[in-house]
Every structure is written in C-alpha cells, then in structure tokens.
Protein backbone atom coordinates (compact mmCIF):
# COMPACT_ATOMS: atom_id res chain seq x y z
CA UNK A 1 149.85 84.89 391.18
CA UNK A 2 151.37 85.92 388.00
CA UNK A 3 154.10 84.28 386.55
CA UNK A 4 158.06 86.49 386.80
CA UNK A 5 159.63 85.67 384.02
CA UNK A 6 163.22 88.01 384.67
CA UNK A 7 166.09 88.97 381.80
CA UNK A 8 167.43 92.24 382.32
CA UNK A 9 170.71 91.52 383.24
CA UNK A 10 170.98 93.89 386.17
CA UNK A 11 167.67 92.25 387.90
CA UNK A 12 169.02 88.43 386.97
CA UNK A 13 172.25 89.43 388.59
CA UNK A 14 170.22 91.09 392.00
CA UNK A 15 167.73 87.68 392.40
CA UNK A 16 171.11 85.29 391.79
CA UNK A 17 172.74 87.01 394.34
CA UNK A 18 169.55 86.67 396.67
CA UNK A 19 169.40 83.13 395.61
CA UNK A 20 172.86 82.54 396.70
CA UNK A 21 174.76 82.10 392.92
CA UNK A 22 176.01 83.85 390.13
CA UNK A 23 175.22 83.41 386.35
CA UNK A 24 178.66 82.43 385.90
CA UNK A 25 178.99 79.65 388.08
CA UNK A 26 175.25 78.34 386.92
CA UNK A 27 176.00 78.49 383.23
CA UNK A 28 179.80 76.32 384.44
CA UNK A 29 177.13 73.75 385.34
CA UNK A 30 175.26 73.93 381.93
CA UNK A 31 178.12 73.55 380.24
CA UNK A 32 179.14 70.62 381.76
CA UNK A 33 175.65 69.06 380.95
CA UNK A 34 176.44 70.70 377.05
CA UNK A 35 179.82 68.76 376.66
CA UNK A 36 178.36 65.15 378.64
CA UNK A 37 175.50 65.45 376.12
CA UNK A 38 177.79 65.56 373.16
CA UNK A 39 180.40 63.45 374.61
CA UNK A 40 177.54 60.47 373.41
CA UNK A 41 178.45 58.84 369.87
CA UNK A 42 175.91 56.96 367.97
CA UNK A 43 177.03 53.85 369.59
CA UNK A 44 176.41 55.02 372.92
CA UNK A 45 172.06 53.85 373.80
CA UNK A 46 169.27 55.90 373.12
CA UNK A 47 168.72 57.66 376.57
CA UNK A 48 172.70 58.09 377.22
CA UNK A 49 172.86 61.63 375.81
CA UNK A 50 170.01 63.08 378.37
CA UNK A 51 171.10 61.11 381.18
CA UNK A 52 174.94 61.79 380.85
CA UNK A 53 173.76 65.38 380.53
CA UNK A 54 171.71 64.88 383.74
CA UNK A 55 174.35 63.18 385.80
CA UNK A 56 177.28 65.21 384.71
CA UNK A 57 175.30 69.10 385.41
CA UNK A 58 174.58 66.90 389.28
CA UNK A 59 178.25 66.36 389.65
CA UNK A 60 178.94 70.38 388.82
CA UNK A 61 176.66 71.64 390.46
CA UNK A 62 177.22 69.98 393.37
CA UNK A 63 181.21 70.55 393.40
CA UNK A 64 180.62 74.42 393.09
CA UNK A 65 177.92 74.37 395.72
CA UNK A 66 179.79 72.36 398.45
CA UNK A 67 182.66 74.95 397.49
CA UNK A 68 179.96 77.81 398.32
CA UNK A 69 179.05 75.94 401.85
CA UNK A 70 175.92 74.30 400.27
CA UNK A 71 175.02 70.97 401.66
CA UNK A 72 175.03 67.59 398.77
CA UNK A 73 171.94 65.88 399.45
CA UNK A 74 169.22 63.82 398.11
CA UNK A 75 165.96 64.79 399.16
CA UNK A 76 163.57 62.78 397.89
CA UNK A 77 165.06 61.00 395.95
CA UNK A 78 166.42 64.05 394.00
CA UNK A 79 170.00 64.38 393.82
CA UNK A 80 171.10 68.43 394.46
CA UNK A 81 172.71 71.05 396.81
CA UNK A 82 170.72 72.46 399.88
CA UNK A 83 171.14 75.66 400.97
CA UNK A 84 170.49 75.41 404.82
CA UNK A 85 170.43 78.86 405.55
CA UNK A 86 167.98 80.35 402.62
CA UNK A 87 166.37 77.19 402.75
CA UNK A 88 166.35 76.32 399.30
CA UNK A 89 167.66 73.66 397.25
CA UNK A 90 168.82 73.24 393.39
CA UNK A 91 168.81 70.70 390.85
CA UNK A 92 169.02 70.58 387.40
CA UNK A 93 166.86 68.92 384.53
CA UNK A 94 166.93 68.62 380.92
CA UNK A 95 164.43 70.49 379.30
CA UNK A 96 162.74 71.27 375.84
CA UNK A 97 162.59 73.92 373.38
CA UNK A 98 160.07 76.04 375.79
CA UNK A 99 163.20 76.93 377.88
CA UNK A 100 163.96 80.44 377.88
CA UNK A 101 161.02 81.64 376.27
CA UNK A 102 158.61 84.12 377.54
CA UNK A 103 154.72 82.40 376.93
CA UNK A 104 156.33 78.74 376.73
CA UNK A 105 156.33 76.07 379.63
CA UNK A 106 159.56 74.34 379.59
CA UNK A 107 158.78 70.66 380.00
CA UNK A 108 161.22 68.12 381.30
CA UNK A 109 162.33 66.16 378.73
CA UNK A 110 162.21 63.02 380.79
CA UNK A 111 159.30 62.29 383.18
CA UNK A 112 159.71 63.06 386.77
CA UNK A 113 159.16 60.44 389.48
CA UNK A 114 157.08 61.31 393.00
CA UNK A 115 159.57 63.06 394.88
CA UNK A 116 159.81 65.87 392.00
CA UNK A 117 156.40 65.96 392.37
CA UNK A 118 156.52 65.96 396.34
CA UNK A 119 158.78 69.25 395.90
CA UNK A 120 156.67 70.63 392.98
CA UNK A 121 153.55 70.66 395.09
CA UNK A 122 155.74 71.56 398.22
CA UNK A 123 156.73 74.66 396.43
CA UNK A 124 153.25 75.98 396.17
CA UNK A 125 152.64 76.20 399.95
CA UNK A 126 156.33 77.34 400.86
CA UNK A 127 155.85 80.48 398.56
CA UNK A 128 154.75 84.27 398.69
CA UNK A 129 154.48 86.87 396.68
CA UNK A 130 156.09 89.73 398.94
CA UNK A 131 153.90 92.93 396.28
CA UNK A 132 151.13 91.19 399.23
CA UNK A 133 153.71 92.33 402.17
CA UNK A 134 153.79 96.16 403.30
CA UNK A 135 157.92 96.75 401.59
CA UNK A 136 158.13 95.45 398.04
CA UNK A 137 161.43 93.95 397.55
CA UNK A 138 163.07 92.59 394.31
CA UNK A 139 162.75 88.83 395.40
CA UNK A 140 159.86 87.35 393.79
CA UNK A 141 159.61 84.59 396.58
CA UNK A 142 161.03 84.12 400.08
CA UNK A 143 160.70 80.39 401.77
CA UNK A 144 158.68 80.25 404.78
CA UNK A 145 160.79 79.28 408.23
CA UNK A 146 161.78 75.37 408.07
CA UNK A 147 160.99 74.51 404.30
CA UNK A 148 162.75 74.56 401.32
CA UNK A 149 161.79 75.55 398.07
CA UNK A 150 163.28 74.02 395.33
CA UNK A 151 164.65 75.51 392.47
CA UNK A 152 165.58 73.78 388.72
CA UNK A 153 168.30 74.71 386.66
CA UNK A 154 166.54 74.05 383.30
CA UNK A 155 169.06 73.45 380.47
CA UNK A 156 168.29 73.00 376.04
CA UNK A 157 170.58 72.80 373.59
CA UNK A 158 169.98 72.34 369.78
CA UNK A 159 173.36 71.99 367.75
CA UNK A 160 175.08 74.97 368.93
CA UNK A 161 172.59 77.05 370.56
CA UNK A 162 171.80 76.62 374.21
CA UNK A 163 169.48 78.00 375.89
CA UNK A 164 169.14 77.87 380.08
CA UNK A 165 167.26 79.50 382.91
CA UNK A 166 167.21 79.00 386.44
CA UNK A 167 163.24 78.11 387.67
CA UNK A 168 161.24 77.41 390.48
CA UNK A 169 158.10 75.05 389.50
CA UNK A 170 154.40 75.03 391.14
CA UNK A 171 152.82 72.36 388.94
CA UNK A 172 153.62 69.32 387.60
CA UNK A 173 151.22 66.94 385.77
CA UNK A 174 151.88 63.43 385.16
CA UNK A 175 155.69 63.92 385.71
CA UNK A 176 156.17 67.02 383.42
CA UNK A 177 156.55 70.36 384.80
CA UNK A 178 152.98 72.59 384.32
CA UNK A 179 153.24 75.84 385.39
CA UNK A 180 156.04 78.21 387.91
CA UNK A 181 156.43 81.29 389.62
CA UNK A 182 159.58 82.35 388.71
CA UNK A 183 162.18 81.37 385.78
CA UNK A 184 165.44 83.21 385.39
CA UNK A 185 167.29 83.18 382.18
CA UNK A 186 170.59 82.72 381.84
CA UNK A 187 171.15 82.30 378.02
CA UNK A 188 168.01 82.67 375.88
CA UNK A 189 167.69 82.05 371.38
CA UNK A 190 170.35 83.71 369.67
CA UNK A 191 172.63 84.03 373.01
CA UNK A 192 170.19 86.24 374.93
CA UNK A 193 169.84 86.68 378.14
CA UNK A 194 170.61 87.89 381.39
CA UNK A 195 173.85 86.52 381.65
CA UNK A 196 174.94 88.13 378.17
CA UNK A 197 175.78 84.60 376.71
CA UNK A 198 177.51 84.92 373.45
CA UNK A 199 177.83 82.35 370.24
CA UNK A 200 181.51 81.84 369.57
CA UNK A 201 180.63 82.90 366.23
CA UNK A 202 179.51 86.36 367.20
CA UNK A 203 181.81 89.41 367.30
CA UNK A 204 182.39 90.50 371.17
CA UNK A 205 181.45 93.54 371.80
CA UNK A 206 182.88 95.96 374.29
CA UNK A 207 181.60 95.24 377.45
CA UNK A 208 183.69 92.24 376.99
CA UNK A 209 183.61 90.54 380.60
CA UNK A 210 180.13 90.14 380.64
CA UNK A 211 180.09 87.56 377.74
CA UNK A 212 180.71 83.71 378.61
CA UNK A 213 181.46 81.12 375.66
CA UNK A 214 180.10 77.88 375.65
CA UNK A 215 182.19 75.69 374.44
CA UNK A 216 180.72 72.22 372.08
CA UNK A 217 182.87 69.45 371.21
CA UNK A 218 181.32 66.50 369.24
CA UNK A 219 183.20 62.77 369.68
C-alpha cells in the first residue's frame, strides 16, 4: 500500500479534522517542544535538549487533548492522549532532517524501546486502505473496532527553521521508525506546509489568519 504523504492545506485541514485536531493546536505542541529544546544552555548534559523537547511537547499535548475529552494515558509504556472514541492515540517524537520531506523517512532521533515497537507493528494489522472499500473517502486509514492506531507527531528544528508533520508508522527497525502509511505536514523547509507556517522573517501575506509564528528564544 502506497505511502500518503498530504500538504495541500485544504486536505491537511479535512484528515485533522477526521483525526480529531487542528493544525493549530498540533503546531501549540511543537512549539512547546521548540522553546524546551532551546531553553538547554551548554551547561545543561548532552541528551537534555531532545529529552526536554520530548517531555515538554508530552505535557502540551496532553493538556490540549484532555481539554478536547481525550484520555492521558500510557500505553505501553508510551506516554500520550487516547482518543476512545476514534480509537487512536498520539504521541510525539523528535525526529531528523527527513521530517517533512516527500521521498525521506523521518527517523527518531532517539531509539525507541518495545512498546513503540508493539504499536508500530500493531499499526500494520489495525489499518486499511478504504480505495479497497466500495465509497472512497478522504481518510487514508480508519482503525478497526477495539484497537487503536497510533499516531506520532514528528517534530525538527535546525536554528530557526522547523519543520513538523503529524504520522502514523508501520515499520520500525531496531528502534528507528522504517516506513508509514500516512504523514501529514504541518510546517515543511522554508515554512511550507499545510498549515501555512510562516518564518517571522517573512512578509505576511494577505490571507493573514492562516499563518502561525513560531516563536525561538535562546537562554
């Protein structure tokens, strides 16, 4: 089953929607992990930027989904939100310089333990491709009855530039994400993207409420 890799803003908006969030309240939860990450000083260990990055996009991500009736959880050992009634659940993960671009494999940049693998592998059996069912609809994947399907918010950032998509991964190899069936970007290079991310540096243009800032702040 071939890969959906989705930016046109109209069709990232739609599958959100399905998926039970908006760009807007994902990209709130990348920029949290953003200003953790550069919160770090060079006195701070080795691993701190990653993992404060890690721990702070949990905390967001979690506070806007138990605001949106998601469920806080840890399943498998994988802190996230569970949506009980799509049957889907969301973390998020620090990823490399393959995020957000079309014929790359984001990578983790930290290896996964065996419950991300549990839900990796779990996400290939949980998963159709609905162009098989009689009505096509826009969702790429549906979750079959009493499993959930777990979906990554995948988040980069180099100096100013970040780059994030929303994922769901069907292979993992010796703790680093393989291969998936669906990634969703949110901000792409340059700002691009399906959620119409802008620099701070770049003129707005008209259409003026579809741009979101990200805001970086080095200690």
């Amino acid at each position: 089953m071939a890969m959906l890799f989705r930016t046109n803003p109209v069709e990232v908006s739609n599958r959100l929607e399905e998926l039970g969030w908006t760009a807007e309240e994902l990209l709130e939860v990348a920029e949290a992990m953003v200003a953790a990450r550069f919160s770090c000083t060079d006195n701070d260990p080795a691993s701190a930027p990653g993992w404060m990055s890690w721990k702070d996009g949990t905390r967001r991500m979690r506070e806007i989904g138990t605001l949106k009736g998601l469920l806080k959880a840890e399943v498998g050992q994988i802190p996230c939100v569970v949506d009980t009634v799509r049957k889907l659940k969301f973390s998020v993960s620090n990823t490399d310089d393959g995020t957000a671009i079309e014929g790359r494999v984001p990578q983790n940049q930290s290896r996964k333990g065996p419950g991300t693998e549990r839900a990796v592998d779990g996400n290939q059996g949980q998963l159709f491709d609905p162009r098989d069912a009689p009505v096509v609809a826009l969702s790429a994947m549906r979750p079959q009855p009493g499993m959930l399907v777990s979906w990554f918010l995948l988040v980069y950032v180099d100096g100013d530039n970040l780059r994030a998509e929303l994922s769901c991964p069907v292979a993992i190899e010796n703790g680093f994400f393989t291969d998936f069936s669906e990634r969703i970007v949110l901000a792409g290079p340059g700002g691009s993207g399906g959620a119409g991310i802008r620099k701070r540096d770049d003129e707005p243009d008209d259409g003026g409420s579809a741009e979101y800032d990200i805001p970086v702040t080095r200690k």
